[in-house]
Protein backbone atom coordinates (compact mmCIF):
# COMPACT_ATOMS: atom_id res chain seq x y z
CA UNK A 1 -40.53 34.87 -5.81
CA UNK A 2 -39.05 32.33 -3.18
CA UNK A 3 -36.30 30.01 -4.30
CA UNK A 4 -37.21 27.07 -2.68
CA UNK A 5 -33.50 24.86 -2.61
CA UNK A 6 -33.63 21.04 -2.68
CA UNK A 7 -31.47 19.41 0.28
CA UNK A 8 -28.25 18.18 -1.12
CA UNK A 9 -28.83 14.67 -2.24
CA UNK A 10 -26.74 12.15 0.05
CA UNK A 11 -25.36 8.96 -1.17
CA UNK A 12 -26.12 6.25 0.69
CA UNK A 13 -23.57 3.96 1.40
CA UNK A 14 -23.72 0.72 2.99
CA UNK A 15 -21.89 -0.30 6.12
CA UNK A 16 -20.39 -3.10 4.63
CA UNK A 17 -18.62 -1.15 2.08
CA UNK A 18 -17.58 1.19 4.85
CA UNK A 19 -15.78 -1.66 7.03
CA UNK A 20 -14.74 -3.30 3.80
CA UNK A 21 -16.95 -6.33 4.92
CA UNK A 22 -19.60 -9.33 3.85
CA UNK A 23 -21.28 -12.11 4.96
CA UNK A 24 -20.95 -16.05 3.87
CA UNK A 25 -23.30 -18.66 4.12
CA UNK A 26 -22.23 -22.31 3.68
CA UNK A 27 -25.80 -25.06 3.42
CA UNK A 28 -24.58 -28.40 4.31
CA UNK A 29 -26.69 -30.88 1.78
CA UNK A 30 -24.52 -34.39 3.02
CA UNK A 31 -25.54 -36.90 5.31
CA UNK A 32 -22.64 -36.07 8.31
CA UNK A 33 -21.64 -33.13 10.26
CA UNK A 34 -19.36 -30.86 8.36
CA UNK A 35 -16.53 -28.73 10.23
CA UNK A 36 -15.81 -25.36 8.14
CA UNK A 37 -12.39 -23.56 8.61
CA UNK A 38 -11.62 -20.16 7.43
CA UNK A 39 -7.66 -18.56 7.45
CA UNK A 40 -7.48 -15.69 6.12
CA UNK A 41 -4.63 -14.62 4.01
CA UNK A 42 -2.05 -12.03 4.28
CA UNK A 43 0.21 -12.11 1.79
CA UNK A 44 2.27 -15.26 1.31
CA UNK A 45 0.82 -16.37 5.11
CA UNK A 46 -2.41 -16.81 7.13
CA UNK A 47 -3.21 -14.93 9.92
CA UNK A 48 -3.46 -16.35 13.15
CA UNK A 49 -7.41 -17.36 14.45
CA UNK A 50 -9.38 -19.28 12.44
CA UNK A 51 -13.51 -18.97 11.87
CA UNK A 52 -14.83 -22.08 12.69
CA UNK A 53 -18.52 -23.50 11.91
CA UNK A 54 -20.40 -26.80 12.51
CA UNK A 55 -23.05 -27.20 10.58
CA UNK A 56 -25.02 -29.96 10.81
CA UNK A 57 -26.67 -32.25 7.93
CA UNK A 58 -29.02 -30.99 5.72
CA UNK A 59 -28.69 -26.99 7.96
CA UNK A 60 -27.22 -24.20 6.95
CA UNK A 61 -25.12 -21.14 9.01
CA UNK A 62 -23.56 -17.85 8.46
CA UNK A 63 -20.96 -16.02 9.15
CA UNK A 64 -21.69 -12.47 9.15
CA UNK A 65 -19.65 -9.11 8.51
CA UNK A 66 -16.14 -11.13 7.53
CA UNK A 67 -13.29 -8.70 6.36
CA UNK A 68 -13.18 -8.81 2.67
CA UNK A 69 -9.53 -10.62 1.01
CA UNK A 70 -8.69 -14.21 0.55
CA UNK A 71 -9.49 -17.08 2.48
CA UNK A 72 -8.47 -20.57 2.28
CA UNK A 73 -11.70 -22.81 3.43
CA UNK A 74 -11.11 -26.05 4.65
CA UNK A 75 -14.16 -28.52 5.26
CA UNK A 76 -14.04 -31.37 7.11
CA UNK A 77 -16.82 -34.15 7.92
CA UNK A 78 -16.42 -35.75 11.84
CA UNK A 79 -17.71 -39.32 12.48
CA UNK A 80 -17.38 -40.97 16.25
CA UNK A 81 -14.99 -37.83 17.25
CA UNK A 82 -12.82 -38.52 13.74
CA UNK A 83 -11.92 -35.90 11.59
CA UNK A 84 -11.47 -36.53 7.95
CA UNK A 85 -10.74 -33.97 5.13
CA UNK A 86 -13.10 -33.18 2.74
CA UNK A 87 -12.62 -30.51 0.41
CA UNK A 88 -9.82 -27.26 0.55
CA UNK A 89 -9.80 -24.61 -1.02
CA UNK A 90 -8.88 -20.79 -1.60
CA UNK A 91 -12.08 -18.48 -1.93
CA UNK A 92 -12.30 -14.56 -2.15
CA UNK A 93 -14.41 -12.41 -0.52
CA UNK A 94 -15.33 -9.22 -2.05
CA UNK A 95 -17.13 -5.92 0.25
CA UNK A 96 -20.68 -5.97 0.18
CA UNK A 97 -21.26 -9.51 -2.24
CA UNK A 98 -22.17 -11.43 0.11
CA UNK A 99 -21.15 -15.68 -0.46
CA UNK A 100 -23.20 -18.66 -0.57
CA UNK A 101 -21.80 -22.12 -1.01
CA UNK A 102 -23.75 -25.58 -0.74
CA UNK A 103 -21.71 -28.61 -0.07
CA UNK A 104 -22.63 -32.00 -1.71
CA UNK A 105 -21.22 -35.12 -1.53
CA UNK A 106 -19.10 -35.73 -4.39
């Protein structure tokens, strides 16, 4: 008799798990341009370089393979080159579950 040997299963693992990463998606449902800020945190402080998006009414963007931790969002709408503060926020971002947020007008 041949023994015929299965190949050793492999577990597949995703990438995102492997660079501890996932994507976010933020649909802007109001009537103006929104401006979307991300800082991520470290520690007590934010690290320098923020992830920026404009995303115009009624759109919606990504940003795609983000380092997983907390972030403090910051949205902003911009009328005639003025900036004006919308909502702020912490948010955190877990490998692999990726994040989708819809912004409405209050």
């Amino acid at each position: 008799t041949i023994l015929v040997s299965e190949p050793p299963a492999t577990k597949r693992v995703d990438s995102c798990a492997i660079k501890n990463t996932t994507d976010i998606c933020i649909k802007n449902s109001t009537g103006k341009p929104l401006l979307v800020s991300f800082f991520r945190r470290n520690g007590n402080l934010y690290e320098p370089g923020t992830l920026s998006l404009k995303i115009l009414p009624k759109t919606q963007e990504c940003l795609y393979e983000l380092k997983s931790g907390v972030y403090k969002i910051k949205l902003e709408t911009e009328e005639n080159g003025v900036k004006t503060s919308f909502r702020e926020g912490e948010i955190k971002l877990t490998a692999c579950e990726n994040f989708y947020k819809e912004i409405e007008n209050d």
